[in-house]
Protein backbone atom coordinates (compact mmCIF):
# COMPACT_ATOMS: atom_id res chain seq x y z
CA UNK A 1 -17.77 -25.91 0.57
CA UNK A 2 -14.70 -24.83 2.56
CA UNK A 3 -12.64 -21.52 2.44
CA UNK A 4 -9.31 -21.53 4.04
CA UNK A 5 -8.54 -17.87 5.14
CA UNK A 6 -5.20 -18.63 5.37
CA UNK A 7 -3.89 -14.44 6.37
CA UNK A 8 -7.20 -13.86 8.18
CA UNK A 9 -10.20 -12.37 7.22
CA UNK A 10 -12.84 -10.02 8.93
CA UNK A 11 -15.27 -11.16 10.97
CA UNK A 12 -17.96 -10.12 8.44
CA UNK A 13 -16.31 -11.56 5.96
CA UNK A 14 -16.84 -14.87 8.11
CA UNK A 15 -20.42 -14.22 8.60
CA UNK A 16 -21.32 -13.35 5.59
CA UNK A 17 -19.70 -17.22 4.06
CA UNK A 18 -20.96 -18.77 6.84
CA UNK A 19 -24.79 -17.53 6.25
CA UNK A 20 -24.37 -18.62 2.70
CA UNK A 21 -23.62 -22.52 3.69
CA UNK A 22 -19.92 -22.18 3.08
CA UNK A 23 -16.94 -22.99 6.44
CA UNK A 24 -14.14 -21.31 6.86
CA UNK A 25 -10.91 -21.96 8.27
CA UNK A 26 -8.71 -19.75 9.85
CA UNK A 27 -6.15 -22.05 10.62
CA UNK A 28 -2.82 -20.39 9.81
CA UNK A 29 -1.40 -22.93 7.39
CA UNK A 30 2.74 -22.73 6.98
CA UNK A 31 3.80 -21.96 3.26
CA UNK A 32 5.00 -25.49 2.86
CA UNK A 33 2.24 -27.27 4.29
CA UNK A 34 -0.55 -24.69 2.21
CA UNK A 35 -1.28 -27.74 -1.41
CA UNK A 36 -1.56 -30.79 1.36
CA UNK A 37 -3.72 -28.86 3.63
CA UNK A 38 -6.18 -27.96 0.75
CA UNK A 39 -6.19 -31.49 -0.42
CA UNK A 40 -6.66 -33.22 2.77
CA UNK A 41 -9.53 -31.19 3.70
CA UNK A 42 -10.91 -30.88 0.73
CA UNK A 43 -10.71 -27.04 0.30
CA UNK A 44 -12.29 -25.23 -2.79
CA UNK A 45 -11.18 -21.66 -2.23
CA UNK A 46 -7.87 -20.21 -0.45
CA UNK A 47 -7.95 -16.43 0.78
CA UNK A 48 -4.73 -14.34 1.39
CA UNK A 49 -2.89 -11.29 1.58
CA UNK A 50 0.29 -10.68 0.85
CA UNK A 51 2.54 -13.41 3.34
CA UNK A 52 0.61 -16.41 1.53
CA UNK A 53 2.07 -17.26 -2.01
CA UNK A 54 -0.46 -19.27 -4.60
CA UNK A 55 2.43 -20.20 -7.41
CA UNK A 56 2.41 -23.07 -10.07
CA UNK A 57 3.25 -25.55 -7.64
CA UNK A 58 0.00 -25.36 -5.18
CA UNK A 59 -2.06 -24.61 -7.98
CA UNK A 60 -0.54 -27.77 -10.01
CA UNK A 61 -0.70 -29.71 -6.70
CA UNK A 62 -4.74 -28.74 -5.89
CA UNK A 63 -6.83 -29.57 -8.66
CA UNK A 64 -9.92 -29.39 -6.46
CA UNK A 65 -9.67 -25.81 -6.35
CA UNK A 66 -11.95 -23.40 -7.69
CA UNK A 67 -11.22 -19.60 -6.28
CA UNK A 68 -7.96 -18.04 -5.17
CA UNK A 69 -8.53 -14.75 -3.59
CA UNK A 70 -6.55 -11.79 -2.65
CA UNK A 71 -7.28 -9.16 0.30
CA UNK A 72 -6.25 -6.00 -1.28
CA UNK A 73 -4.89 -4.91 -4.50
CA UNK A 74 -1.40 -6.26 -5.88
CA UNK A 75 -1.44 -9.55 -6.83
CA UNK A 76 2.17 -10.42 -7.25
CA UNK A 77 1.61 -13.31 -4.77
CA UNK A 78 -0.21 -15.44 -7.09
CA UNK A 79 0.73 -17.06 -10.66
CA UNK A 80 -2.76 -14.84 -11.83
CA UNK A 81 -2.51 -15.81 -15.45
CA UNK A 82 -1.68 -19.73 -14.90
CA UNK A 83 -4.45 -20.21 -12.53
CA UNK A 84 -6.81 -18.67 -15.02
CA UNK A 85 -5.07 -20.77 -17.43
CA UNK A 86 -6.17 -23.71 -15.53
CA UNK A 87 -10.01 -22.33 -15.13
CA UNK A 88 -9.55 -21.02 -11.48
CA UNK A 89 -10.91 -17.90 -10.44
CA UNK A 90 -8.57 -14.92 -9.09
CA UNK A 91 -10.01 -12.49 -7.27
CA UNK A 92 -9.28 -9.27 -5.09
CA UNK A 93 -10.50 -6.00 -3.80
CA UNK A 94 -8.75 -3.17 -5.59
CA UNK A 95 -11.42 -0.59 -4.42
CA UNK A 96 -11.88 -1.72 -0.62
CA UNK A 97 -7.94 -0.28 1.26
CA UNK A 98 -7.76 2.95 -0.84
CA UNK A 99 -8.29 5.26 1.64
CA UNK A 100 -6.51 3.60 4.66
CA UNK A 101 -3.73 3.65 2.19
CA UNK A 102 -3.93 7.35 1.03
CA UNK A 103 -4.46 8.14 5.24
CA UNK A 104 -1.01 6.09 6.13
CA UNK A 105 1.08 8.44 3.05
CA UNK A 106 -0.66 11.94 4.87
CA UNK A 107 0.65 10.17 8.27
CA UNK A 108 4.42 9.95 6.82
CA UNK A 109 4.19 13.17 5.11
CA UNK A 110 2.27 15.40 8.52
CA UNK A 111 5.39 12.84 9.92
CA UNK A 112 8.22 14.00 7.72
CA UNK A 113 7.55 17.36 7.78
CA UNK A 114 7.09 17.35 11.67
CA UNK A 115 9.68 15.47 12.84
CA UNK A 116 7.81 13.22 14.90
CA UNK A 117 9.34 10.24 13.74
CA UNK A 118 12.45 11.57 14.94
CA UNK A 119 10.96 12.87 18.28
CA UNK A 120 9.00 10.21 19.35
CA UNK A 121 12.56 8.44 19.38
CA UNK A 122 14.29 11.31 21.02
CA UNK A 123 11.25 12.35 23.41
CA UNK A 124 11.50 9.31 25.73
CA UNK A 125 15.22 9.60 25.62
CA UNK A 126 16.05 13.17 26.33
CA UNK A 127 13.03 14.87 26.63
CA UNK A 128 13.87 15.79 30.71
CA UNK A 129 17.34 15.98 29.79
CA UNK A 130 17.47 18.25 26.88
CA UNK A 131 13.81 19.59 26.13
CA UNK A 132 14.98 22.95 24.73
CA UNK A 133 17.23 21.09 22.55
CA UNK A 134 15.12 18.79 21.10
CA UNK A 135 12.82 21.99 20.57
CA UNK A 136 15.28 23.54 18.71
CA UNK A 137 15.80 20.48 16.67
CA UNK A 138 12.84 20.19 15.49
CA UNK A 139 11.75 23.97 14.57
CA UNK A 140 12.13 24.34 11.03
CA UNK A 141 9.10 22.12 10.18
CA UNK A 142 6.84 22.74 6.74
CA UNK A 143 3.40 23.17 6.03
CA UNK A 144 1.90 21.02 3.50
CA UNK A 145 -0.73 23.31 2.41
CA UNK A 146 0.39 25.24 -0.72
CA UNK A 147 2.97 22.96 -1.67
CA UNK A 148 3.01 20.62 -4.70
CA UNK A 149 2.84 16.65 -4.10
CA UNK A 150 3.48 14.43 -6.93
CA UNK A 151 1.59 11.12 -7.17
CA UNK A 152 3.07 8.26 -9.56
CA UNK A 153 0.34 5.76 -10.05
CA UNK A 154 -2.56 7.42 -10.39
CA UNK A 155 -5.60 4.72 -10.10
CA UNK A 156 -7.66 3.98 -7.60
CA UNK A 157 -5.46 4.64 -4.21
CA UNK A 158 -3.58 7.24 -6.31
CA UNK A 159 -6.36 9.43 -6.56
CA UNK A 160 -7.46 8.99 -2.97
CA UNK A 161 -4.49 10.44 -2.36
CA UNK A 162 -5.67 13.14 -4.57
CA UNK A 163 -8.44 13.95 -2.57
CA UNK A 164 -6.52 14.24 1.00
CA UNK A 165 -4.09 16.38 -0.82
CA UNK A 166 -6.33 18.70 -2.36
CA UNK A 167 -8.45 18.91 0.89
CA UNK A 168 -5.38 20.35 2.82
CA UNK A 169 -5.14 22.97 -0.31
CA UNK A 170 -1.85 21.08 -1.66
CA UNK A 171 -1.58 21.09 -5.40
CA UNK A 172 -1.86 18.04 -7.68
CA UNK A 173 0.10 16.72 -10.16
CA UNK A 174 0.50 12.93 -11.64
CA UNK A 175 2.19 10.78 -13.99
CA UNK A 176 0.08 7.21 -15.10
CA UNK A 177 1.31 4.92 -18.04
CA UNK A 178 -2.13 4.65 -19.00
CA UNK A 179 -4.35 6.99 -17.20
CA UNK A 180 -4.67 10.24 -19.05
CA UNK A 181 -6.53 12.21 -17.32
CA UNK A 182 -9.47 12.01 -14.00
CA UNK A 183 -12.31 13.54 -12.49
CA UNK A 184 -11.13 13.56 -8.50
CA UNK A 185 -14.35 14.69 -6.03
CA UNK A 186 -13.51 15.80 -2.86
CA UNK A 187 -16.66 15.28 -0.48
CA UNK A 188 -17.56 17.06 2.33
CA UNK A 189 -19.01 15.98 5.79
CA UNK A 190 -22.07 18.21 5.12
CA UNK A 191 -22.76 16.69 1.73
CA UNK A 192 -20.63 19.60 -0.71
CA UNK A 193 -18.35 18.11 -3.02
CA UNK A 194 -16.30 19.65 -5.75
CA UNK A 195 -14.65 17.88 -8.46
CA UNK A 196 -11.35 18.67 -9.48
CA UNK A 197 -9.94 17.74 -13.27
CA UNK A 198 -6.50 16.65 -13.11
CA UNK A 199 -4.60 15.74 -16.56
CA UNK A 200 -1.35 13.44 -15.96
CA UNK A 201 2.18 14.70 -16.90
CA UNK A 202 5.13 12.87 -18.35
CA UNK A 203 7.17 11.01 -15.03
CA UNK A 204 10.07 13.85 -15.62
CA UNK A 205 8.03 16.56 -15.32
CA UNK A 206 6.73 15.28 -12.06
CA UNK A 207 10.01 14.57 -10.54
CA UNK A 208 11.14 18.08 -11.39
CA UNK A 209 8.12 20.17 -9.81
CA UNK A 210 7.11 18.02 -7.55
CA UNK A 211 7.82 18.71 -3.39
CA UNK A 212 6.51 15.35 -2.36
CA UNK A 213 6.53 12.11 -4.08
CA UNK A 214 4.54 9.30 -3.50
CA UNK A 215 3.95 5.97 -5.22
CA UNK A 216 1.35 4.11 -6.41
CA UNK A 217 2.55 1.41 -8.57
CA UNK A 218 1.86 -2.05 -9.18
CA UNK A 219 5.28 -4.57 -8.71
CA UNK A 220 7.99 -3.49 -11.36
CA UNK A 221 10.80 -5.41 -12.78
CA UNK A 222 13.05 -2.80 -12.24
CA UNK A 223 13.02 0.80 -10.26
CA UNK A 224 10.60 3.43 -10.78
CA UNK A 225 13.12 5.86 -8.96
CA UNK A 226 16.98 5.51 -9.04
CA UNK A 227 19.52 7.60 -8.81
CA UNK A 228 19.03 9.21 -12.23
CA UNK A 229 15.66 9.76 -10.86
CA UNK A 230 16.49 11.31 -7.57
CA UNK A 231 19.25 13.33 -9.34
CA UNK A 232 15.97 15.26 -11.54
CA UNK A 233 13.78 15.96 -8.36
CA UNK A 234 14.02 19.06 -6.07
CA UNK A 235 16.52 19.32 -3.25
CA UNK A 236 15.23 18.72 0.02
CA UNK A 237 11.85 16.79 -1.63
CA UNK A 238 9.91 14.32 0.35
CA UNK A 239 9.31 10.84 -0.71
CA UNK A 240 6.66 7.97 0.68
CA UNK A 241 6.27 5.00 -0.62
CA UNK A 242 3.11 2.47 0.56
CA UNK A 243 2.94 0.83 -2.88
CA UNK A 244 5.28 -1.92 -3.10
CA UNK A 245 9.28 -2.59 -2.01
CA UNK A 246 11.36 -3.07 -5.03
CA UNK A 247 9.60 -0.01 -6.66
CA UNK A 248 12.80 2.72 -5.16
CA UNK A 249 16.56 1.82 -4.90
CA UNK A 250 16.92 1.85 -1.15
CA UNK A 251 20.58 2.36 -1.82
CA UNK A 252 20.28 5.37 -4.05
CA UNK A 253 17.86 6.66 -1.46
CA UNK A 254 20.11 6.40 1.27
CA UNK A 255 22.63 8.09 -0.95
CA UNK A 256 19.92 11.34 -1.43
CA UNK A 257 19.21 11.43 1.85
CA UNK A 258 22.85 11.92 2.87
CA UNK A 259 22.82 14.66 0.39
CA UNK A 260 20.22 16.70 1.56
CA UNK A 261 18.29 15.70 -2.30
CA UNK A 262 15.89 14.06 -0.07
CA UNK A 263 14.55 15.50 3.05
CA UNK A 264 12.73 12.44 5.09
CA UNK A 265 11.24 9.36 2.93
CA UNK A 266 8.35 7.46 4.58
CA UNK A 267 8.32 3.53 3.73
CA UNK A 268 5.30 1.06 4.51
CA UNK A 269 7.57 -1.29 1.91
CA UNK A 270 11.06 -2.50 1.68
CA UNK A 271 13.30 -4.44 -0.68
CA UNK A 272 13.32 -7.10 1.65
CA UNK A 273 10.42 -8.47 3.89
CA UNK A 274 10.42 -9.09 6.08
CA UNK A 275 13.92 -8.07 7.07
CA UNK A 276 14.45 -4.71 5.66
CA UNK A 277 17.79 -3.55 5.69
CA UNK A 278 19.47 -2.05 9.02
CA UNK A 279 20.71 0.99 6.62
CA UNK A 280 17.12 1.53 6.15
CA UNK A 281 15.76 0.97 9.80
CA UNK A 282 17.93 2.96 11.56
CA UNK A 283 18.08 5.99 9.21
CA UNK A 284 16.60 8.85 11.59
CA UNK A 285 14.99 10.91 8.50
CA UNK A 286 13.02 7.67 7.71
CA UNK A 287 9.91 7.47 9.09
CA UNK A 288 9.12 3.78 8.85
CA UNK A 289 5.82 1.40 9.09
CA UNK A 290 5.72 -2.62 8.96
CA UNK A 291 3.26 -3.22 5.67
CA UNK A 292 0.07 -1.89 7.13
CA UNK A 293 -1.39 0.05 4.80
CA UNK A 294 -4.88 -1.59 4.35
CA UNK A 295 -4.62 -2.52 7.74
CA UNK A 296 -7.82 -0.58 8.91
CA UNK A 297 -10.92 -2.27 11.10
CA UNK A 298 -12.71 -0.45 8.04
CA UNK A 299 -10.70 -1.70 5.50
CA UNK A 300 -10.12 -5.07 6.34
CA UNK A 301 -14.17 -5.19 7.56
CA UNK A 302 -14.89 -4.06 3.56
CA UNK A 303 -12.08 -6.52 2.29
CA UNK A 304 -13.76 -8.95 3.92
CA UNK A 305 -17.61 -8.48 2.73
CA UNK A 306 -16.40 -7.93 -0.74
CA UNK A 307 -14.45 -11.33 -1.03
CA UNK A 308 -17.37 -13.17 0.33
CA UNK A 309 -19.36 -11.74 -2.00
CA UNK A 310 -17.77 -12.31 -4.84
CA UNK A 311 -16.96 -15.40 -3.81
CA UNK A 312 -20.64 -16.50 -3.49
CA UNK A 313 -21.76 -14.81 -6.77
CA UNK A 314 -19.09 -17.38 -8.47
CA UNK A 315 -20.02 -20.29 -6.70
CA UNK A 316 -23.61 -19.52 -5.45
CA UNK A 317 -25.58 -18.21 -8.00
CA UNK A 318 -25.01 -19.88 -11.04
């Protein structure tokens, strides 16, 4: 049986199909080309991330196959519901990138509230120039400890966020449609944990205590935060988003950030990918990342192992 890996997959992941009878391609197949290269070679299962799109056209097109598979969480790439419809299997790995995830917000918030977006701009530029300058510049930074971080979204990479936060002695608050309330253990490299009960709030409440926002939300049709959002939140709060684009106005943050409502955002996601908008790129109190949130070795090495398994438990052991 052949899997076509058509955004990559790790090297374990490869191993682990391989040892198990199945081949797998890793020939990077162009959107257009993805239904014809499945049916010439005969291909039972496709495996992608987010740049690959499975719709009702290749699934309509490829009767022969069997598994569609998704490294990582959202699954707005694939027509889920008609390919189960049509008695294919759709998979992913919604517990494997949480932490890389959660890491990547901490590294726009430590970011934001250093500057060193900014400076590692400025640095190269002016740095022998204008060192006590720049130093200036970038002397009223924050602490995170001891300051209040709201998370929207609070499942599985929500509350790994939880934990970083409440390792660093920040305090926790959330707002989840459907989670009411969770047990979040913090574990230590000795082996001490503690757990920590944390009860979710209504999304205004958030937005008015919180210091830092971050989001954790599947694809919506319309914004979680607008401007009627932004207008209810602190002045001078801090907002990251490594969910999804589409999830924040990009205009009405622009708009806060010229009016001091927002101190620095950090985006992983944009309205547009890939071509985010140059408003957005070339906003100096952005601190900005290309998509990579799962993009660990250690993420994408678990991604990888967990597809394969699942993968063989479906067509395997029957």
């Amino acid at each position: 049986m052949k899997v076509l890996a058509n955004d990559g997959i790790s090297k374990s992941g490869i191993t682990t199909l391989e040892q198990a009878g199945f081949e797998v391609i890793t020939t990077k197949v162009a959107q257009e080309q993805v239904a014809n290269y499945i049916n010439t070679n005969d291909v039972q299962v496709i495996l992608v991330r987010s740049a690959t799109k499975v719709k009702q056209d290749i699934i309509d097109a490829c009767p022969g196959l069997k598994i569609i598979g998704r490294g990582g969480v959202g699954m707005d790439n694939i027509d889920v519901e008609y390919a189960r419809s049509k008695g294919i299997h759709v998979i992913n790995t919604p517990a494997s990138s949480s932490e890389s995830v959660a890491e990547l917000v901490f590294a726009h918030l430590f970011s934001g509230v250093r500057f060193l977006h900014d400076a590692n701009r400025n640095m190269p530029l002016e740095g022998d120039t204008n060192f006590n300058g720049l130093k200036k510049a970038y002397a009223d930074g924050l602490e995170l400890r001891g300051k209040t971080i709201g998370i929207i979204g609070f499942g599985r990479i929500g509350q790994a966020v939880a934990k970083l936060a409440l390792g660093i002695g920040m305090k926790v608050i959330a707002a989840d449609k459907y989670i009411n309330e969770a047990v979040i253990r913090v574990d230590f490299y000795n082996g001490q944990f503690i757990n920590v009960d944390i009860s979710t709030e209504p999304l205004e409440d958030v937005l008015k205590q919180a210091d830092f926002i971050t989001l954790h939300v599947p694809a919506q049709d319309g914004y979680v935060l607008d401007k009627a959002e932004f207008e209810m939140m602190k002045n001078e709060v801090g907002i990251v988003n490594c969910a999804r684009g589409g999830v924040i106005n990009e205009v009405a943050l622009i708009e806060a950030i010229d009016n001091r409502k927002v101190l620095f955002a950090g985006l992983d996601v944009f309205e547009n990918e890939p071509t985010p908008e140059i408003q957005i790129l070339m906003q100096p109190k952005i601190s900005l990342t290309p998509h990579i949130g799962a993009a660990t070795l250690e993420a994408q090495d678990r991604i990888g192992t967990e597809l394969a398994e699942q993968i063989i438990s479906l067509l395997k052991n029957k």
